[in-house]
N, C-alpha and C. Protein backbone atom coordinates (compact mmCIF):
# COMPACT_ATOMS: atom_id res chain seq x y z
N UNK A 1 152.29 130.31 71.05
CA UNK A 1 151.75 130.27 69.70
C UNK A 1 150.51 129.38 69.63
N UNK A 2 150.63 128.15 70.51
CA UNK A 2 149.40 127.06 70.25
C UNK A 2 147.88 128.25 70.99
N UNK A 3 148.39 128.64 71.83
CA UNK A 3 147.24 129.68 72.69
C UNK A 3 146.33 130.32 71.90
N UNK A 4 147.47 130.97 71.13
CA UNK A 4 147.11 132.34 70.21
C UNK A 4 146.42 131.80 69.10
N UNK A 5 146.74 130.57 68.23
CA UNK A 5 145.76 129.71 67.65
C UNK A 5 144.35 128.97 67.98
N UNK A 6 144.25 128.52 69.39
CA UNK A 6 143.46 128.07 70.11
C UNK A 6 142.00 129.31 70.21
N UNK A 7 142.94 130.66 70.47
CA UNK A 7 142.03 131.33 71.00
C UNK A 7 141.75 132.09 69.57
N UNK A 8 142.50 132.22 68.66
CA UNK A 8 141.96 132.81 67.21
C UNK A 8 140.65 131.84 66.91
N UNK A 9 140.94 130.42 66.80
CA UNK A 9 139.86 129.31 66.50
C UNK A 9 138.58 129.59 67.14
N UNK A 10 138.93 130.09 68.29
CA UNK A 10 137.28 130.12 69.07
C UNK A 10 136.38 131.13 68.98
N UNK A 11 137.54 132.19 68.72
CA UNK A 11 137.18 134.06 67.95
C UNK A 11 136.31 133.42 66.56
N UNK A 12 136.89 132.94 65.78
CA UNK A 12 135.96 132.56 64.57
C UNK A 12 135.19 131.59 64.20
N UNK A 13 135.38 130.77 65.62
CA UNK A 13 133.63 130.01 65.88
C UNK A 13 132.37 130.50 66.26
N UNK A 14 133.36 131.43 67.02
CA UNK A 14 132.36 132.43 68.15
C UNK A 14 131.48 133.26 66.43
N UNK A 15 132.03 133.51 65.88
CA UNK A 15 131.52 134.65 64.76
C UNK A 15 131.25 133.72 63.91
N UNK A 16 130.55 132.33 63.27
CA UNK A 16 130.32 131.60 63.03
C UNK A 16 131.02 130.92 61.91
N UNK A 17 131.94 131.54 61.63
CA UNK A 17 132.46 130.89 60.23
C UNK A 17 132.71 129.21 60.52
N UNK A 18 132.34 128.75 59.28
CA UNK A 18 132.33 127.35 59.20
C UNK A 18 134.17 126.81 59.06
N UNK A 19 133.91 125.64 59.48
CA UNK A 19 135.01 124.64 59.53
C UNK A 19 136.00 125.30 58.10
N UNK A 20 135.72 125.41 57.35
CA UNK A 20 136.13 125.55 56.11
C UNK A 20 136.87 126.85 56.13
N UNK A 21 135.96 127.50 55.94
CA UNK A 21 136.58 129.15 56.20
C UNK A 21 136.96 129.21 57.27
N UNK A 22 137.18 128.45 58.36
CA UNK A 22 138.20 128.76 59.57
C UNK A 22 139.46 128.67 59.02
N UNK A 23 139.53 127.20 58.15
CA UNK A 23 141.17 126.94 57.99
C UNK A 23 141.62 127.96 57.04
N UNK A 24 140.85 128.22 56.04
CA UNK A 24 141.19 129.26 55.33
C UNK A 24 141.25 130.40 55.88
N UNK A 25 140.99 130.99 56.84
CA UNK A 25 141.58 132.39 57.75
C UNK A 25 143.08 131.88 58.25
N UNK A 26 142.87 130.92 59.33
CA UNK A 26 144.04 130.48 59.52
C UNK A 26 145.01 130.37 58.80
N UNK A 27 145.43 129.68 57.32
CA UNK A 27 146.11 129.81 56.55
C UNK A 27 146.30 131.05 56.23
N UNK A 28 145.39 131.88 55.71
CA UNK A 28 146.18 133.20 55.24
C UNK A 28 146.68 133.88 56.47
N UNK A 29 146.38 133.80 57.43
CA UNK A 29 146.88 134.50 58.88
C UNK A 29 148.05 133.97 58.94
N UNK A 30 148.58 132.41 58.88
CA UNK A 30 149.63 132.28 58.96
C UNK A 30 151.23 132.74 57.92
N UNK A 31 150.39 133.09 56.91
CA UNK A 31 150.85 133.50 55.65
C UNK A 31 151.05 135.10 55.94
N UNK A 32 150.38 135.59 56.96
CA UNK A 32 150.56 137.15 56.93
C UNK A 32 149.81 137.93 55.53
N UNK A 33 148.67 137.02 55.15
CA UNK A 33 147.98 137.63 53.97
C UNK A 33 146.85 138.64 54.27
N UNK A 34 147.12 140.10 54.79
CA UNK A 34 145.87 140.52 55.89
C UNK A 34 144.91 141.32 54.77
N UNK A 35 145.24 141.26 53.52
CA UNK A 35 144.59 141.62 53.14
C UNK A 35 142.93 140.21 52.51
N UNK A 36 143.56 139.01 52.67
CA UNK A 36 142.86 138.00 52.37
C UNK A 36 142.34 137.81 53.62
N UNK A 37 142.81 138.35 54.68
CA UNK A 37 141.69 137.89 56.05
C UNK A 37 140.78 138.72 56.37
N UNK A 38 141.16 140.07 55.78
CA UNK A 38 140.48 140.91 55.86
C UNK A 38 139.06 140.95 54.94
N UNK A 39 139.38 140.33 54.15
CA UNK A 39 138.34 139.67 52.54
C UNK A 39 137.45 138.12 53.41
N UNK A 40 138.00 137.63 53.74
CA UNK A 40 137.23 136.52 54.97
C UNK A 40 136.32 137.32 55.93
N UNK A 41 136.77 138.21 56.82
CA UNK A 41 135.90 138.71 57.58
C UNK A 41 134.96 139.68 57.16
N UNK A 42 134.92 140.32 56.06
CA UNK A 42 134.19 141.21 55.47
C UNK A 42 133.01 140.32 55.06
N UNK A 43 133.62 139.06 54.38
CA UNK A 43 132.39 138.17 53.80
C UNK A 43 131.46 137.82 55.24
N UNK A 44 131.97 137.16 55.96
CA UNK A 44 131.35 136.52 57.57
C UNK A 44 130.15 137.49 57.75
N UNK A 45 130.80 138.99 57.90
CA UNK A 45 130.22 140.00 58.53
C UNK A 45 129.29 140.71 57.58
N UNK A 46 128.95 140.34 56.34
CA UNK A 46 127.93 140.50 55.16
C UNK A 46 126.76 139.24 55.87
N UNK A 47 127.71 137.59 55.96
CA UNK A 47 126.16 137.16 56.14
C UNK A 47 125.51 137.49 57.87
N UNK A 48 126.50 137.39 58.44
CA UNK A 48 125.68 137.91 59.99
C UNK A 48 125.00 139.03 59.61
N UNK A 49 125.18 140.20 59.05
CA UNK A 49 124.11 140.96 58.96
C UNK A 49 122.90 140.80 57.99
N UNK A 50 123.27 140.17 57.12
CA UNK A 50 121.90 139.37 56.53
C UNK A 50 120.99 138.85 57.55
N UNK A 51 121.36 137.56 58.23
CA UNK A 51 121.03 136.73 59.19
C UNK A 51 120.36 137.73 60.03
N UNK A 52 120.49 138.86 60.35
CA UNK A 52 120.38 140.01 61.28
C UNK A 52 119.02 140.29 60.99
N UNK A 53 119.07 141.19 59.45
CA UNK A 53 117.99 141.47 59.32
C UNK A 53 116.47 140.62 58.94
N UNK A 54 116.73 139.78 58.65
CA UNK A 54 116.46 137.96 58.11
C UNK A 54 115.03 138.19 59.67
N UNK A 55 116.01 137.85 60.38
CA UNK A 55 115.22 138.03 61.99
C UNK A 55 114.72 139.08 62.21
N UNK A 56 115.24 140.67 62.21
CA UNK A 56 114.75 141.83 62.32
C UNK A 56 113.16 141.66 61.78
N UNK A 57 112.80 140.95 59.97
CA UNK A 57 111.78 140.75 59.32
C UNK A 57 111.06 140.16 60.57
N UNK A 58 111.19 138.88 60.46
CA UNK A 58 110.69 137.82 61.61
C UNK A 58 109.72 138.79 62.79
N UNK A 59 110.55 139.60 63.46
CA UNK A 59 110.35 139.86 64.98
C UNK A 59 109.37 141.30 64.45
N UNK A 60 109.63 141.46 63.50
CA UNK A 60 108.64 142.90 62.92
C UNK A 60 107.16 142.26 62.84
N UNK A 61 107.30 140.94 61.64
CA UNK A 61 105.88 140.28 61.83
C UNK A 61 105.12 140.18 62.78
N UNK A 62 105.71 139.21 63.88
CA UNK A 62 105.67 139.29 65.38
C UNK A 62 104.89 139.86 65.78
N UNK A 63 105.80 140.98 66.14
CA UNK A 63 104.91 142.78 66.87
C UNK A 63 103.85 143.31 65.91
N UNK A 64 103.54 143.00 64.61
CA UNK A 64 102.53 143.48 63.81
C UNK A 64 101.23 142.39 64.57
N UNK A 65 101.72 140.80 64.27
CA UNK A 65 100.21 140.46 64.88
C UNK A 65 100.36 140.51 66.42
N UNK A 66 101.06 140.66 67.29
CA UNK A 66 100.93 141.08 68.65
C UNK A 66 99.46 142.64 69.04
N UNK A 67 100.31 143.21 67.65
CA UNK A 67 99.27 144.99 67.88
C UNK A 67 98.20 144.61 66.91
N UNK A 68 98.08 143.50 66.62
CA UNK A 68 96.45 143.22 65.40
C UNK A 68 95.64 142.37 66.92
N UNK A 69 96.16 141.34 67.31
CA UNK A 69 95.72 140.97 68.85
C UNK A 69 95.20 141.82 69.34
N UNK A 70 95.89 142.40 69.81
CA UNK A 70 95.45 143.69 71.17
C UNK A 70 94.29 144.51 70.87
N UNK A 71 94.64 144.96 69.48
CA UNK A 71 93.26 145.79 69.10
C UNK A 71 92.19 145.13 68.49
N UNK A 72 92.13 143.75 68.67
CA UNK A 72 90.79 143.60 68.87
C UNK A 72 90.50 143.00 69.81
N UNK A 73 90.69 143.60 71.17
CA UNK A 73 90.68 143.05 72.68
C UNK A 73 89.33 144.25 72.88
């Protein structure tokens, strides 16, 4: 059981949820509330893809002045 906790903890570090919302997964996990963990990971996985496209913007700018560079080489 300590394993299976250990290695849940690192699953939802790994996916960044904060200190906070860890214990709160944990708790409802221990509670068997899957519909409230399922409501935790849905949220996580809203801001990683924010964060996603956040950067996608970023790396688009990027390659725009990379090809404004070049063509005036």
């Amino acid at each position: 059981m300590k394993q299976e906790k250990e290695y849940l903890c690192s699953c939802l570090s790994d996916c960044g949820f904060s200190d906070e919302d860890r214990e709160k997964y944990l708790l409802c996990s221990q509670e068997d509330k899957k519909a409230s963990c399922l409501c935790l990971l849905s949220i996580q996985r809203k801001k990683l893809i924010d964060e996603l496209h956040c950067i996608q913007r970023r790396i688009d700018i990027v390659d725009y002045m990379i090809r404004s560079v070049e063509s005036e080489c």
